[in-house]
C-alpha atoms as a PDB file:
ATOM      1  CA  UNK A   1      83.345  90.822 100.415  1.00  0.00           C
ATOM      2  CA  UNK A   2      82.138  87.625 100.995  1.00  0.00           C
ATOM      3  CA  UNK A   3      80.190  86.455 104.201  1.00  0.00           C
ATOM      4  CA  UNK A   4      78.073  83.534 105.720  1.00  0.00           C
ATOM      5  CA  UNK A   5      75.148  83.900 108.076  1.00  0.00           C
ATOM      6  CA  UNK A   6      73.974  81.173 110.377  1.00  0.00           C
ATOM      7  CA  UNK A   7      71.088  80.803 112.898  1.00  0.00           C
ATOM      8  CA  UNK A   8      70.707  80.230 115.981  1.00  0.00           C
ATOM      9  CA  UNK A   9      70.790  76.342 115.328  1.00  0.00           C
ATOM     10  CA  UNK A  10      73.638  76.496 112.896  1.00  0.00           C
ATOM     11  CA  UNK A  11      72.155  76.250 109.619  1.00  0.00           C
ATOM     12  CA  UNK A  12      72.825  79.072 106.445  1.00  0.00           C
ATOM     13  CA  UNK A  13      70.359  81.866 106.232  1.00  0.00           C
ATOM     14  CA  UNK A  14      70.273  84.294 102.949  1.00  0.00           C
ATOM     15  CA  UNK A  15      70.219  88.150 104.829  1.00  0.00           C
ATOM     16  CA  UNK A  16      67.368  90.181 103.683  1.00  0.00           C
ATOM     17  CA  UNK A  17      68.578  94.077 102.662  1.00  0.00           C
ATOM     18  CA  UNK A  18      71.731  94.641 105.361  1.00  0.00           C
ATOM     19  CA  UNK A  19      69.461  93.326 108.297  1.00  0.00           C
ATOM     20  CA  UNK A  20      71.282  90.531 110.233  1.00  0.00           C
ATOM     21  CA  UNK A  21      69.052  89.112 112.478  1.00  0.00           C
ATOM     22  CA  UNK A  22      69.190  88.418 116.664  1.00  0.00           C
ATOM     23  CA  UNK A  23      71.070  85.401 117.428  1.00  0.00           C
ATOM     24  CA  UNK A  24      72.280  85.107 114.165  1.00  0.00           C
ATOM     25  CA  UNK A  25      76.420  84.571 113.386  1.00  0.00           C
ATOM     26  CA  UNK A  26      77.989  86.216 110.782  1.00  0.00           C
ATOM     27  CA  UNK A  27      81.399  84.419 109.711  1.00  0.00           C
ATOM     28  CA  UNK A  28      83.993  86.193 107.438  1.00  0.00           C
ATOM     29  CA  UNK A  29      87.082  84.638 105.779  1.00  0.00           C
ATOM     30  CA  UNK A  30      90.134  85.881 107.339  1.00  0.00           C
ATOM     31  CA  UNK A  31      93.946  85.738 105.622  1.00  0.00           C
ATOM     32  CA  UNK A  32      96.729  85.309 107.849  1.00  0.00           C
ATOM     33  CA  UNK A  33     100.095  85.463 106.928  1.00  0.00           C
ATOM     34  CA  UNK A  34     100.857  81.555 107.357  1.00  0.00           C
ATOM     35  CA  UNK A  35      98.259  81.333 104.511  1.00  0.00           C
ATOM     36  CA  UNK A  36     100.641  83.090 102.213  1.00  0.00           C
ATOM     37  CA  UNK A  37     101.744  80.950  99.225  1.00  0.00           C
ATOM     38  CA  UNK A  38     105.093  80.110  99.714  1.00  0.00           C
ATOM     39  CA  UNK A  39     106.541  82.434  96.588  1.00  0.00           C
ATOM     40  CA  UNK A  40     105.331  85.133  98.419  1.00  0.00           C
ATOM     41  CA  UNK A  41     107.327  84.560 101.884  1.00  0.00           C
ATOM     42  CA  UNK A  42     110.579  87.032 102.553  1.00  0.00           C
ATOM     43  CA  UNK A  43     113.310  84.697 102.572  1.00  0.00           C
ATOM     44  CA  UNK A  44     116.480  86.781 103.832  1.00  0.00           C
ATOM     45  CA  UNK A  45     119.528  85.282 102.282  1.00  0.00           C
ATOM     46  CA  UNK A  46     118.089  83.573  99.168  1.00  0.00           C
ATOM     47  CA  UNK A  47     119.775  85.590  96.877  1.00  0.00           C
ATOM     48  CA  UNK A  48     123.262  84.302  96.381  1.00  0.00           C
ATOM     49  CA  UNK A  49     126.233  86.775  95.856  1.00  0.00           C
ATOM     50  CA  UNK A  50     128.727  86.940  93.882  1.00  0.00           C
ATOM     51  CA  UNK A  51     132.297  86.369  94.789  1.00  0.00           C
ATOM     52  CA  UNK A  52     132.999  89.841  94.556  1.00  0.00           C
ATOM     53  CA  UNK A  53     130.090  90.876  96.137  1.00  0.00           C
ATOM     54  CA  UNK A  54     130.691  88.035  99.020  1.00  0.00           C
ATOM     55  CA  UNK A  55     134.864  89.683  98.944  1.00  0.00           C
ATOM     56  CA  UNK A  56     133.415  93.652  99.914  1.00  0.00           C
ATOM     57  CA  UNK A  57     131.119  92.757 101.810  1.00  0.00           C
ATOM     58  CA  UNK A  58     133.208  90.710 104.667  1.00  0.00           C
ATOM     59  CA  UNK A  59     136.035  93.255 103.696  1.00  0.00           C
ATOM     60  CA  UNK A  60     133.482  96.280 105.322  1.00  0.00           C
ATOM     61  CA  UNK A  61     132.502  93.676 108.258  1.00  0.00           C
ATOM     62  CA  UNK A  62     136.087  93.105 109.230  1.00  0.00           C
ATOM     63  CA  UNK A  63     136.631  97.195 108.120  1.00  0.00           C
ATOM     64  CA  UNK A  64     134.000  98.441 110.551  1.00  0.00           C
ATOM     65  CA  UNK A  65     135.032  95.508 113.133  1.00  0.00           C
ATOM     66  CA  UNK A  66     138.689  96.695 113.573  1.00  0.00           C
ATOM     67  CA  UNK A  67     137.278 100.761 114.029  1.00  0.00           C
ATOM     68  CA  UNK A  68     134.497  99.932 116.887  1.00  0.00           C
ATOM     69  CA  UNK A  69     137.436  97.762 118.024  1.00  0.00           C
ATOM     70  CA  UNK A  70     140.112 100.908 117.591  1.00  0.00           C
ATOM     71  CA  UNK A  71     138.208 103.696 117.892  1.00  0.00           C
ATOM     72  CA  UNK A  72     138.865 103.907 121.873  1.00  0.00           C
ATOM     73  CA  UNK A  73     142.519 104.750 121.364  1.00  0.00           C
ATOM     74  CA  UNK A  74     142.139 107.425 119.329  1.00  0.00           C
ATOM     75  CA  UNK A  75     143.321 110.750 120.581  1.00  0.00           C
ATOM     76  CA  UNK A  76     140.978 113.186 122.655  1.00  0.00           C
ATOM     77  CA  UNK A  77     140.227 116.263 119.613  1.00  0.00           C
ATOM     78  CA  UNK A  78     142.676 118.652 120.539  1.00  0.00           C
ATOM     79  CA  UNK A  79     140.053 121.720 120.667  1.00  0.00           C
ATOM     80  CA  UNK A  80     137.099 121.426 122.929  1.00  0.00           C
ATOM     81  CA  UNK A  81     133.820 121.689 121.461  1.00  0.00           C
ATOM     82  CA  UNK A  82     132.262 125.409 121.890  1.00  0.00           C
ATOM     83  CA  UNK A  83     130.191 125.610 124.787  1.00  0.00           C
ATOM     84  CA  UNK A  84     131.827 122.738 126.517  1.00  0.00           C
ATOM     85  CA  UNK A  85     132.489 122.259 130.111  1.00  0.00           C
ATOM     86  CA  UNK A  86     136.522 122.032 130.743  1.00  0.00           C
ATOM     87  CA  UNK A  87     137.692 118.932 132.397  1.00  0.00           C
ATOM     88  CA  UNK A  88     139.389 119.187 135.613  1.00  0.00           C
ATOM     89  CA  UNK A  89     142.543 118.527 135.589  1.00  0.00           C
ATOM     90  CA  UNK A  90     142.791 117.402 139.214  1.00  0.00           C
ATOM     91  CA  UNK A  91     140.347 115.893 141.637  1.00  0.00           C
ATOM     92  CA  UNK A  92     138.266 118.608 143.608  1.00  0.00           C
ATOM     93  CA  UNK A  93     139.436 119.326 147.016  1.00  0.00           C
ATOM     94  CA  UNK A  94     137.775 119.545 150.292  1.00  0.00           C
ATOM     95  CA  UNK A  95     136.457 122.797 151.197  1.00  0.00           C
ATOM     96  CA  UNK A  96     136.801 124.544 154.502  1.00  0.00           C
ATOM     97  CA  UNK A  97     134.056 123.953 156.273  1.00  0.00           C
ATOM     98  CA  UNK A  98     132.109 120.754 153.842  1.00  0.00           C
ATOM     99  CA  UNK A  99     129.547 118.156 155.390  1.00  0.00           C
ATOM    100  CA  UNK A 100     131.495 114.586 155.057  1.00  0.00           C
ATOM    101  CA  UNK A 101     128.731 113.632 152.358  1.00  0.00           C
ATOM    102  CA  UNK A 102     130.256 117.061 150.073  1.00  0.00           C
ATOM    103  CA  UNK A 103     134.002 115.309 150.809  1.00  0.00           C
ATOM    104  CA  UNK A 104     133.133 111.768 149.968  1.00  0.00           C
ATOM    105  CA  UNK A 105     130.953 113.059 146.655  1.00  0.00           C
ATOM    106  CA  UNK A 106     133.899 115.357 145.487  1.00  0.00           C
ATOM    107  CA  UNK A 107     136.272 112.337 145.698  1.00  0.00           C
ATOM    108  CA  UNK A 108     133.862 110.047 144.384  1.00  0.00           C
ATOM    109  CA  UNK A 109     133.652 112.231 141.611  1.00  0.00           C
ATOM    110  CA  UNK A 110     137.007 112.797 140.631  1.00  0.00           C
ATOM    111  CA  UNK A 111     137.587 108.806 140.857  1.00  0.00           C
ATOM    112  CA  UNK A 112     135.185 108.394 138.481  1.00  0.00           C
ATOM    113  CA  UNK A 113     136.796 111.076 136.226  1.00  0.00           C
ATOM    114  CA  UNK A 114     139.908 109.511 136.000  1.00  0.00           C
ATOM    115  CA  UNK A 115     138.286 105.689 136.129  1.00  0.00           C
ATOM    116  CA  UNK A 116     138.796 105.505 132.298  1.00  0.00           C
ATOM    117  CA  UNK A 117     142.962 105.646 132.933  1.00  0.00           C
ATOM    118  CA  UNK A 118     142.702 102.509 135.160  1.00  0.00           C
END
């Protein structure tokens, strides 16, 4: 590793053994990235592609488009997953007897289960 040692007053000084002395400054090279040659850089996209290449990949873009698009509509599974909660199939109702905060919550909730039909 290479080094330089200055004074107090600026000038060079040669170290004797590993000793740096008081006041002294002790300046190291340092490579930052920026430094990098430029064949070294990452250049995403340099590489060009084939037409065929170019062809699959926008057909698997437009492919995975249209599913994230689709996928939405698809039909709820038809079995429930093991250990899953059943849906209700109707709001809650009030019970006999419920603070207004138990109503309003129970209706809130069964608006928001249904929300995804609006």
């Amino acid at each position: 590793m290479t080094y330089e040692l200055f004074d107090k007053d600026g000038k060079r000084i040669t170290p004797v053994g590993n000793v740096i002395p008081d006041g002294a400054t002790l300046r190291v090279p340092q490579l930052v990235m920026d430094a990098a040659p430029r064949s070294l850089l990452h250049r995403p996209g340099s590489v060009p592609l084939a037409a065929s290449e170019r062809d699959a990949r926008e057909a698997a873009y437009e492919d995975r488009k249209r599913r994230l698009s689709d996928q939405w509509r698809s039909p709820a599974p038809s079995e429930p997953v093991a250990g899953a909660k059943p849906a209700p199939t109707a709001p809650l109702a009030a019970v006999a007897g419920a603070s207004d905060a138990d109503v309003r919550y129970a209706a809130r909730c069964g608006a928001l289960e249904q929300a995804w039909r609006n």
